[in-house]
N, C-alpha and C. Protein backbone atom coordinates (compact mmCIF):
# COMPACT_ATOMS: atom_id res chain seq x y z
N UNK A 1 -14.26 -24.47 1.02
CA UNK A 1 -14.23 -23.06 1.39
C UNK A 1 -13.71 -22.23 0.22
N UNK A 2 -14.38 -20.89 0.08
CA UNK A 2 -13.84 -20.23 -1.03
C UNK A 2 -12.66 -19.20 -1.28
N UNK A 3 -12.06 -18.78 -1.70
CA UNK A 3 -10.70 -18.08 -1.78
C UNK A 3 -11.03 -16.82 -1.37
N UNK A 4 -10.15 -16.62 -0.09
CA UNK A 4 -10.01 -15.46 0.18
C UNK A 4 -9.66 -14.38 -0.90
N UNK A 5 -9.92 -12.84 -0.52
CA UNK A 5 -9.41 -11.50 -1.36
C UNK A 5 -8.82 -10.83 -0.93
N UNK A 6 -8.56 -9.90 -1.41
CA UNK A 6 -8.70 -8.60 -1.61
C UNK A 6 -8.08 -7.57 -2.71
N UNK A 7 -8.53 -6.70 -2.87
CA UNK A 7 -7.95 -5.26 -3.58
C UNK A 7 -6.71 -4.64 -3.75
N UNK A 8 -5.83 -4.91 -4.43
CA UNK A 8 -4.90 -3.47 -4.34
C UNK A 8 -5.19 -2.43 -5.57
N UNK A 9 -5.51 -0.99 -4.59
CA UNK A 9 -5.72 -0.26 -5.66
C UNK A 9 -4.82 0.89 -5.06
N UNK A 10 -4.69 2.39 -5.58
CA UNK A 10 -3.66 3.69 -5.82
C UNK A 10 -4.89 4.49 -5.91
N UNK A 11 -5.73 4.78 -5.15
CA UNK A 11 -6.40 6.28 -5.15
C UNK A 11 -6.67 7.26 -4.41
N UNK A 12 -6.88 8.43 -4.47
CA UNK A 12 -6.77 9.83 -3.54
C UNK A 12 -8.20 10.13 -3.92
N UNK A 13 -8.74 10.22 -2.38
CA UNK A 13 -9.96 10.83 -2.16
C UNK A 13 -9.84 12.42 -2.61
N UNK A 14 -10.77 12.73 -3.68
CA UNK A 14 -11.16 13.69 -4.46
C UNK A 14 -11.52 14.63 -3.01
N UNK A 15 -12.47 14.55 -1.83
CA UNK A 15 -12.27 15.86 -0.99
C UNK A 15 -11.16 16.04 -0.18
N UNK A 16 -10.40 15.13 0.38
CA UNK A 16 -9.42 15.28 1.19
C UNK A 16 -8.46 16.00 0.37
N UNK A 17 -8.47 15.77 -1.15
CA UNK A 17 -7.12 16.81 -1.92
C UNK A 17 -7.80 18.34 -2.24
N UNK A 18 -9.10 18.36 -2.18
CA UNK A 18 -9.72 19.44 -2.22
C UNK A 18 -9.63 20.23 -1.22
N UNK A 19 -9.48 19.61 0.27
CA UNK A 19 -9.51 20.35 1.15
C UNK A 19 -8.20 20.79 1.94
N UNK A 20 -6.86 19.96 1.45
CA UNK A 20 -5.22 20.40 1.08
C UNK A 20 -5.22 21.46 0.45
N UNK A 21 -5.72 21.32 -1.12
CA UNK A 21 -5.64 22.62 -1.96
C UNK A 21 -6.09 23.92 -1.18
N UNK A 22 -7.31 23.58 -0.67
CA UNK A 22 -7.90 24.74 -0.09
C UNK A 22 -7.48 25.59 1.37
N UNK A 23 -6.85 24.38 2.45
CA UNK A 23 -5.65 24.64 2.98
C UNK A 23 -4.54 25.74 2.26
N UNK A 24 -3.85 25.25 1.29
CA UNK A 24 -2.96 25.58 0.80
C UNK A 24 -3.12 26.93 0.05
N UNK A 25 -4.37 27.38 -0.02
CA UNK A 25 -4.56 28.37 -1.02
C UNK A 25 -4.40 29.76 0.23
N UNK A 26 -5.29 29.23 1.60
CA UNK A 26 -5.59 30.07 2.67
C UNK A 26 -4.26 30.72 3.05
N UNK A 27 -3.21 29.68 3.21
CA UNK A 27 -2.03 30.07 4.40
C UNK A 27 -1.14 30.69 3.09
N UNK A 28 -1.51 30.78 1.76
CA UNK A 28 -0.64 31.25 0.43
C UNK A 28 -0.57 32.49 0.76
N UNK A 29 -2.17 32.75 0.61
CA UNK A 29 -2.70 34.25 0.44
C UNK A 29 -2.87 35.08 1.96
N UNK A 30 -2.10 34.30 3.03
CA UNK A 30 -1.91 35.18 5.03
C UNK A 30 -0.35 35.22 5.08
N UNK A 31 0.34 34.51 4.65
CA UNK A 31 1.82 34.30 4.52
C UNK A 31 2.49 35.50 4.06
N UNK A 32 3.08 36.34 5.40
CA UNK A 32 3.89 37.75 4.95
C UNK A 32 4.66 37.08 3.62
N UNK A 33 5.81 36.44 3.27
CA UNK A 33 6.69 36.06 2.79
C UNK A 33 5.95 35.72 0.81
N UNK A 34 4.74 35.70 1.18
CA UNK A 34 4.08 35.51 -0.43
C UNK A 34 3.65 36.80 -0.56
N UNK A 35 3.19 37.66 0.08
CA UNK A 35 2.68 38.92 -0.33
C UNK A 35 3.26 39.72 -1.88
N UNK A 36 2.62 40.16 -2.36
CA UNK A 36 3.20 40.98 -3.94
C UNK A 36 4.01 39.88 -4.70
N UNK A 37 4.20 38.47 -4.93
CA UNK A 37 4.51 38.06 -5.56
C UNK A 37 3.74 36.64 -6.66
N UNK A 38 2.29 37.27 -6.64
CA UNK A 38 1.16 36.71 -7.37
C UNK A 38 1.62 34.97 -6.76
N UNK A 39 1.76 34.83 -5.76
CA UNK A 39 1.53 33.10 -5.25
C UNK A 39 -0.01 33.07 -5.33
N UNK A 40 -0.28 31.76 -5.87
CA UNK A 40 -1.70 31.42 -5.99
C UNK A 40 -1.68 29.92 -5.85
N UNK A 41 -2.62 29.13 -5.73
CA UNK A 41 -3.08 27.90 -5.43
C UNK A 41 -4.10 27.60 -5.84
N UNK A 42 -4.73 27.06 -7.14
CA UNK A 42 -5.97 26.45 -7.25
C UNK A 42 -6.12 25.57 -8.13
N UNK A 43 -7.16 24.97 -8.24
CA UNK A 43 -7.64 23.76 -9.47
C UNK A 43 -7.44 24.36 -10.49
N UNK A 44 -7.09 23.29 -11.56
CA UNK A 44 -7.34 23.76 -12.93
C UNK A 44 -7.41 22.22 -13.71
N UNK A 45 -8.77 22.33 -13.60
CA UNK A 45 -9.54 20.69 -14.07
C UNK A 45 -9.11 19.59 -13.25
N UNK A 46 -8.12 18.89 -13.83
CA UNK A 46 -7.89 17.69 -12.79
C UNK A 46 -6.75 17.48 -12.11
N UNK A 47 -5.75 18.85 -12.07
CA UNK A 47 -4.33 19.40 -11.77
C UNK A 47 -4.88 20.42 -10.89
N UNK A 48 -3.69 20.65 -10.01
CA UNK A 48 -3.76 22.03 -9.01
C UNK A 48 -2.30 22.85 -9.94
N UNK A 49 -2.79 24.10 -10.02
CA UNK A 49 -1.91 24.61 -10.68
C UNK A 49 -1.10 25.53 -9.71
N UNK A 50 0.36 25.84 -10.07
CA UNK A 50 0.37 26.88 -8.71
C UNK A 50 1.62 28.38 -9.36
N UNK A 51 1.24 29.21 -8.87
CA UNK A 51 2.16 30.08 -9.70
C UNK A 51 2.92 31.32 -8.97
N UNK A 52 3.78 31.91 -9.47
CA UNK A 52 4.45 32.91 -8.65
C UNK A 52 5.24 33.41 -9.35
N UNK A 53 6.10 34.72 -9.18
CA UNK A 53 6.44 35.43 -9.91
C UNK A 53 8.68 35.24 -10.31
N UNK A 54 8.87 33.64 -9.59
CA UNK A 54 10.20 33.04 -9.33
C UNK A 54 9.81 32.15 -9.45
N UNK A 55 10.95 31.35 -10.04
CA UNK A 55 11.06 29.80 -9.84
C UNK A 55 10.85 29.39 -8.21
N UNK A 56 11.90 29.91 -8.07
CA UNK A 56 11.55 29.54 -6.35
C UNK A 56 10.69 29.74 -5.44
N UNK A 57 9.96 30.90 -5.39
CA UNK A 57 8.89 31.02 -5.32
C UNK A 57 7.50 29.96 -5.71
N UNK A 58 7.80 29.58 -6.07
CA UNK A 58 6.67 28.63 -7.09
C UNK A 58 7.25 27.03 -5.79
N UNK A 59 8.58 26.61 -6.52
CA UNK A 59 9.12 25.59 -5.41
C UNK A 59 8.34 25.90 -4.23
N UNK A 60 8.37 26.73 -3.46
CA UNK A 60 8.36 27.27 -2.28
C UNK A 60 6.26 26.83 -1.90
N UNK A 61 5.75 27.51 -2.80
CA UNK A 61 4.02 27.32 -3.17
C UNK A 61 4.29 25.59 -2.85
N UNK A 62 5.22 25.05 -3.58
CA UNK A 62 4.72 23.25 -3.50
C UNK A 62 4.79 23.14 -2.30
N UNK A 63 6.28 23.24 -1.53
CA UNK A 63 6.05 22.81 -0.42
C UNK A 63 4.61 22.96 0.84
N UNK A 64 4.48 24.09 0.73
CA UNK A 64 2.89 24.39 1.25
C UNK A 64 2.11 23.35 0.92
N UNK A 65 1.95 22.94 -0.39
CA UNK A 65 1.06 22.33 -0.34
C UNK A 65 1.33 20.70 -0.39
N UNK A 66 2.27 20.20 -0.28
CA UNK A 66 3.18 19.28 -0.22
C UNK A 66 2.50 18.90 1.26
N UNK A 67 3.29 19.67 2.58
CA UNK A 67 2.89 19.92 3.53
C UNK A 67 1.18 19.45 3.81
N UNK A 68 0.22 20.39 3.23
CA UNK A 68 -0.89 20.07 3.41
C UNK A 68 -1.33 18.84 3.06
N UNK A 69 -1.32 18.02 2.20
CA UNK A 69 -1.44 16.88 1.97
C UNK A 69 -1.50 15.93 2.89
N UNK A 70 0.23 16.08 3.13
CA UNK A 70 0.63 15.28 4.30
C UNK A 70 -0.14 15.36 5.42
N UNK A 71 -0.32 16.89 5.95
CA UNK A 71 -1.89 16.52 6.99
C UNK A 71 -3.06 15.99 6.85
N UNK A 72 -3.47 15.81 5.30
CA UNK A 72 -4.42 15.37 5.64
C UNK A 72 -4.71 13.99 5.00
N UNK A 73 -2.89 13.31 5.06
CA UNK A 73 -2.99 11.38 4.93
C UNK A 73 -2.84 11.21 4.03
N UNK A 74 -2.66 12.03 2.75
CA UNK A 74 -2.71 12.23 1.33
C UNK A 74 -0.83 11.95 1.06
N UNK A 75 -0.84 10.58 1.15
CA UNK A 75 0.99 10.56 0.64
C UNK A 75 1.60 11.18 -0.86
N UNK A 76 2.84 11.89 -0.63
CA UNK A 76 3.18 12.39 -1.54
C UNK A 76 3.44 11.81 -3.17
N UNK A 77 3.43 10.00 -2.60
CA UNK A 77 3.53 9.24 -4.26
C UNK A 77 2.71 9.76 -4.97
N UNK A 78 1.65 9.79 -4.47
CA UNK A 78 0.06 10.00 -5.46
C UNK A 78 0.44 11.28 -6.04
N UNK A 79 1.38 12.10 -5.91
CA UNK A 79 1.62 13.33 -6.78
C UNK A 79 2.01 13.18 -7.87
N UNK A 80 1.96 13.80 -8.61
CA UNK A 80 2.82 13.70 -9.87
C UNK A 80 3.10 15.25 -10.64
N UNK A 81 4.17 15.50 -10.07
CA UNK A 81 4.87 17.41 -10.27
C UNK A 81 5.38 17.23 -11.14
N UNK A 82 4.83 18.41 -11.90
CA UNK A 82 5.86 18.77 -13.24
C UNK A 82 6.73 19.75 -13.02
N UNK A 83 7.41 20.07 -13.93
CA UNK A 83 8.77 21.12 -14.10
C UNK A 83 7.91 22.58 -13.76
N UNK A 84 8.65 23.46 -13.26
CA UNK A 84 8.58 25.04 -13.47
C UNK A 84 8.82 25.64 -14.67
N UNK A 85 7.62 26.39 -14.72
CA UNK A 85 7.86 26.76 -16.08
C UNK A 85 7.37 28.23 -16.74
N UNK A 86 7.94 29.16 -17.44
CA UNK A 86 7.58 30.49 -17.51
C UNK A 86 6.50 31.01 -18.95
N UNK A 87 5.77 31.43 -17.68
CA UNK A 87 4.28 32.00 -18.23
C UNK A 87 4.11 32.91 -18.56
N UNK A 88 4.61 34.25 -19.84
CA UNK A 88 4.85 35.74 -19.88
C UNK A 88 5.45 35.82 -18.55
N UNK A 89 5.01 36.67 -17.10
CA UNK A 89 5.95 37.33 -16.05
C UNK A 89 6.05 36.24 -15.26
N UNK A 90 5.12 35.55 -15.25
CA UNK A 90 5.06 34.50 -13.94
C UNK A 90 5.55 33.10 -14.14
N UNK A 91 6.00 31.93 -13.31
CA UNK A 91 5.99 31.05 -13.12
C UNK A 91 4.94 30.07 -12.85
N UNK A 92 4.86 29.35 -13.88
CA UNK A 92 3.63 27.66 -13.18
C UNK A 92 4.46 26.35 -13.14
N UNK A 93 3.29 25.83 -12.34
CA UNK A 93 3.80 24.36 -11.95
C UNK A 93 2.29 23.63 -11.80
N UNK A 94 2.59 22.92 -12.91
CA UNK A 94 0.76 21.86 -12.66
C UNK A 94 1.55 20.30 -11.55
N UNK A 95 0.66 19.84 -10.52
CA UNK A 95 0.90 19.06 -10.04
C UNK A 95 -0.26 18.08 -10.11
N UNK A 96 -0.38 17.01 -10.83
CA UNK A 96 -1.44 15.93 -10.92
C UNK A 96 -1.66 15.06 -10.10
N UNK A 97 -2.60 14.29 -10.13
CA UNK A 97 -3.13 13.22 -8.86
C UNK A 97 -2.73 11.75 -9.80
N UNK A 98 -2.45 11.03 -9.10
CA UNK A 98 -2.26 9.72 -9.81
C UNK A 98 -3.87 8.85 -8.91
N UNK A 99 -4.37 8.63 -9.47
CA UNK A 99 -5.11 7.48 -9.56
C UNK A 99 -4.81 6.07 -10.68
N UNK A 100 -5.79 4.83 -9.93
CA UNK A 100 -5.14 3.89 -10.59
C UNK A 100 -3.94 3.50 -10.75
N UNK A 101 -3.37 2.20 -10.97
CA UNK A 101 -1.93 1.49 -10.65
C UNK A 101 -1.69 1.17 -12.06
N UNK A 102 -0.60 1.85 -13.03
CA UNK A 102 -0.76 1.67 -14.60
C UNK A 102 0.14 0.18 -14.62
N UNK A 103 0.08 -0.07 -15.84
CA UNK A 103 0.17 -1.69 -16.50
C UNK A 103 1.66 -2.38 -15.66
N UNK A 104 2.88 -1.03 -15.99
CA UNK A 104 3.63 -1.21 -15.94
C UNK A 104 4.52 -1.56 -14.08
N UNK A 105 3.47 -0.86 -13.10
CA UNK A 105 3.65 -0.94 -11.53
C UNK A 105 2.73 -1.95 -11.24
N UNK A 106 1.64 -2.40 -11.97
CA UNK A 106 1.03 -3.43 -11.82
C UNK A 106 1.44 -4.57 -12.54
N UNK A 107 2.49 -5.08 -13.24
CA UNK A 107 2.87 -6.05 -13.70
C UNK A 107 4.27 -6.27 -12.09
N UNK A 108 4.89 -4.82 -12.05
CA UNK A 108 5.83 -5.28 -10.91
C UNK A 108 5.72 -6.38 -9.91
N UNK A 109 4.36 -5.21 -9.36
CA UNK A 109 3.81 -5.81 -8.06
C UNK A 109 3.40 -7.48 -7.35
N UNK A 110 2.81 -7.83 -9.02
CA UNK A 110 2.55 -8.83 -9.11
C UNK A 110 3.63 -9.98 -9.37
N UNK A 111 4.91 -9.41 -10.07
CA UNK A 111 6.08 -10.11 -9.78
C UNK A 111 6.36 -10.69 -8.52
N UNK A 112 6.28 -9.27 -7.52
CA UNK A 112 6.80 -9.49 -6.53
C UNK A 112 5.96 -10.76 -5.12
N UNK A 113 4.96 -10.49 -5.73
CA UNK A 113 4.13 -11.31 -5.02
C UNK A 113 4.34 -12.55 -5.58
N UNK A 114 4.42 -13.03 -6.80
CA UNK A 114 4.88 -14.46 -7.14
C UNK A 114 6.41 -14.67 -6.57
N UNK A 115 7.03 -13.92 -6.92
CA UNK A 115 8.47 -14.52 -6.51
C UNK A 115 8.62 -14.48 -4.74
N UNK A 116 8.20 -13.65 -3.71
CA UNK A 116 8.45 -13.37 -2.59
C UNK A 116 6.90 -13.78 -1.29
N UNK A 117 5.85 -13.50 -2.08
CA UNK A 117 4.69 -14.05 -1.12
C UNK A 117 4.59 -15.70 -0.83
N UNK A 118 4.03 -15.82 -0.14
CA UNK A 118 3.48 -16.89 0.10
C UNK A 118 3.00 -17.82 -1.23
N UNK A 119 3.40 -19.30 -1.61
CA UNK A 119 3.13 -19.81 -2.83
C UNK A 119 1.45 -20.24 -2.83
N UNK A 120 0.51 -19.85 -1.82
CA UNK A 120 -0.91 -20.12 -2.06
C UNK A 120 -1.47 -18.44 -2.65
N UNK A 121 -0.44 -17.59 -2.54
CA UNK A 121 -1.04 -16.34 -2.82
C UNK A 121 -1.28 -16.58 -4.21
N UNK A 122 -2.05 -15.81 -5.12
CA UNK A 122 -2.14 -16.00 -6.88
C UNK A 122 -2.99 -14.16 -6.75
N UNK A 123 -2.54 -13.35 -7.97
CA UNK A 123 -2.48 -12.26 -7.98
C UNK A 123 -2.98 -12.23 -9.68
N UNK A 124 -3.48 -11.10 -10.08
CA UNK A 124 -4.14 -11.03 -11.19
C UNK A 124 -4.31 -9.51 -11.52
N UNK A 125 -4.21 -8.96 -12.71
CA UNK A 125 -4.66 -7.29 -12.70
C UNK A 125 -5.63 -7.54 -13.72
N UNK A 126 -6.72 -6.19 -13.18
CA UNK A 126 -7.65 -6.17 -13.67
C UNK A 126 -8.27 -4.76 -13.65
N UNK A 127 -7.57 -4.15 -14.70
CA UNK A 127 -7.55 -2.65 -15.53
C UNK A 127 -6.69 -2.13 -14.64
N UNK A 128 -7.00 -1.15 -13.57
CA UNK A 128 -6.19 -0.03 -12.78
C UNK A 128 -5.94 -0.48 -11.45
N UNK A 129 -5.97 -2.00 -11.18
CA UNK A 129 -6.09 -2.65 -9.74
C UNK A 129 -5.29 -4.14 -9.86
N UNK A 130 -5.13 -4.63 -8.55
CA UNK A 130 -4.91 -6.24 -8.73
C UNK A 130 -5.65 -6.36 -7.79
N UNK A 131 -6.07 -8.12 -8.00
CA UNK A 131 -6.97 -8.83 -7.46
C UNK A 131 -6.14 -10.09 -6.79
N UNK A 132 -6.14 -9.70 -5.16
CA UNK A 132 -5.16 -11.00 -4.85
C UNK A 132 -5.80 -12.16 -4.24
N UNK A 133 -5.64 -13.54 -3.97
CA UNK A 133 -6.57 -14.56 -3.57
C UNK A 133 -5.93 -15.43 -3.02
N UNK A 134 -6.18 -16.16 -2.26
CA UNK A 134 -5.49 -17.42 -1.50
C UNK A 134 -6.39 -18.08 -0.59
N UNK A 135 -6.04 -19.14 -0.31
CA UNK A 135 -6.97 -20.40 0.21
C UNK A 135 -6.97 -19.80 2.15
N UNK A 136 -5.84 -19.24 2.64
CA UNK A 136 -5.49 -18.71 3.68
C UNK A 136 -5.69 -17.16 3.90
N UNK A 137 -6.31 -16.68 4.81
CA UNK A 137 -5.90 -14.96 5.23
C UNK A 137 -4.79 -14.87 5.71
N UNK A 138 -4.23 -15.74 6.77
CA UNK A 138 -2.96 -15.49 6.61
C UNK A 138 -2.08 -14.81 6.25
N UNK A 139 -1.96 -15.74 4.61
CA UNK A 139 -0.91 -15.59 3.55
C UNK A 139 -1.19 -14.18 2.93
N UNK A 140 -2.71 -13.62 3.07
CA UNK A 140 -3.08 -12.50 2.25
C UNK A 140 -2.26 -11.51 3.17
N UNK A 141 -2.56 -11.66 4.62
CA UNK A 141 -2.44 -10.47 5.64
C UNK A 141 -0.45 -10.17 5.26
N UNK A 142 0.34 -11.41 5.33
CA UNK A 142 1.53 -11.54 5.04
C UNK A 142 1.97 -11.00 3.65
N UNK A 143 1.31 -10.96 2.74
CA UNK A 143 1.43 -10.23 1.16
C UNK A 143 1.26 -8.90 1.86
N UNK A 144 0.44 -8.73 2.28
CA UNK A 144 0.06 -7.38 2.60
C UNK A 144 1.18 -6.16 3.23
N UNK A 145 1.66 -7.17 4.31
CA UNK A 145 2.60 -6.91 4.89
C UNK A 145 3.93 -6.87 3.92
N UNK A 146 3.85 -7.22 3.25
CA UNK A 146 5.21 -7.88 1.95
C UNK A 146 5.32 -6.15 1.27
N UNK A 147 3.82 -5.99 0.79
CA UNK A 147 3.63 -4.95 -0.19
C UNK A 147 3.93 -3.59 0.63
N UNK A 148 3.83 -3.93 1.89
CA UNK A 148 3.96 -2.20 2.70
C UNK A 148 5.19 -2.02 2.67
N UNK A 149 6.10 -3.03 3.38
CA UNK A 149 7.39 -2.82 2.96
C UNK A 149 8.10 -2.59 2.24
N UNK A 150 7.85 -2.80 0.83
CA UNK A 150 8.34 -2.41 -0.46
C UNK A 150 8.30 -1.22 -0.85
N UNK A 151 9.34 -0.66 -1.07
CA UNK A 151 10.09 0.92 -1.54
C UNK A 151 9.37 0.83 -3.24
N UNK A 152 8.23 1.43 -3.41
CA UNK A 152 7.24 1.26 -4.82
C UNK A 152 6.94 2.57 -5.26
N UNK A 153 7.08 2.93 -6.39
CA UNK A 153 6.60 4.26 -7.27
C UNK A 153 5.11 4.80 -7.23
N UNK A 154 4.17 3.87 -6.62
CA UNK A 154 2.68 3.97 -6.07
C UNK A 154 2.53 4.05 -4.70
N UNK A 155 1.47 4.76 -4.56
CA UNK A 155 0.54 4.60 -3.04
C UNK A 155 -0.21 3.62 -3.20
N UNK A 156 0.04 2.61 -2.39
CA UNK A 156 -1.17 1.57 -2.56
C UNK A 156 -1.99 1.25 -1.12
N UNK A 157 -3.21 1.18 -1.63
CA UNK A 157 -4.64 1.00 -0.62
C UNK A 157 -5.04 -0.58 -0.78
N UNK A 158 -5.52 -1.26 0.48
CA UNK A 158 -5.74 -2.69 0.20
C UNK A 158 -7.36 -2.38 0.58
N UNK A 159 -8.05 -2.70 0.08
CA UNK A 159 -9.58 -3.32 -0.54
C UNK A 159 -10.12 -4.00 -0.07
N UNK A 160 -11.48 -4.33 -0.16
CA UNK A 160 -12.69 -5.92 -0.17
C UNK A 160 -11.82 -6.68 0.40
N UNK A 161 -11.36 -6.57 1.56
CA UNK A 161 -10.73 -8.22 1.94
C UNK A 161 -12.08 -9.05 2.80
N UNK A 162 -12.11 -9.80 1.61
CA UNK A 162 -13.10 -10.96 2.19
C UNK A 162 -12.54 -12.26 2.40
């Protein structure tokens, strides 16, 4: 019989954050409390940028869209916020998407699965993902379970389990 799989990968569906942003842009621009203070919400290439005429103000823009996310399943790891920062009058804040699991959360992970999974599990990375395998589903479903529990700097999605 051949070795079971599956996937761990870290990615955010490109419309579901499209349709947060776009959330987030609506309730910016109806919100007594943003009025006259240039709050805005939109793309800017592969970042949502967000701006306002205060630091806090700006803070205030994330949470909105912080918020929206969260409705729509989009966990907040996959963010990646930068500092506030002053633009001539206004304030920005670029907030990026993390896709892919880099070298350094993917060498973890895979620690953790050798030292704590099941000893038929065997784990492997392969570019922005790991590839996990074992003679048992079981042992995979139990990694699986291993990996949810773990307090990790990634969102991780499990894959192809064949």
């Amino acid at each position: 019989m051949a070795d079971a799989t599956f996937d761990i990968v870290s990615k955010v569906d490109k419309m579901e954050a499209d349709n947060a942003v776009n959330q987030a842009r609506k309730e910016v621009e109806q919100r007594y409390d943003f009025k006259n203070v240039g709050a805005s919400v939109e793309w800017s290439g592969e970042k949502v940028l967000l701006k306002a005429n205060t630091e806090e103000r700006v803070k205030a823009v994330l949470e909105v869209l912080e918020s929206k996310f969260i409705k729509r399943g989009i966990t907040l790891r996959s963010l990646d916020e930068g500092e506030p920062y002053a633009s001539g009058k206004e304030f920005r804040l670029e907030v990026g998407l993390k896709n892919g699991i880099d070298s350094e959360n993917a060498k973890k992970i895979s620690k953790i699965i050798r030292d704590e999974a099941p000893k038929s599990v065997k784990s492997q990375i392969q570019g922005d993902e790991l590839r996990v395998s074992s003679k048992s589903r079981d042992d995979l479903q139990a990694t699986m379970a291993l990996l949810k529990g773990k307090d990790l700097d990634v969102a991780l999605q499990f894959v192809n389990f064949r």
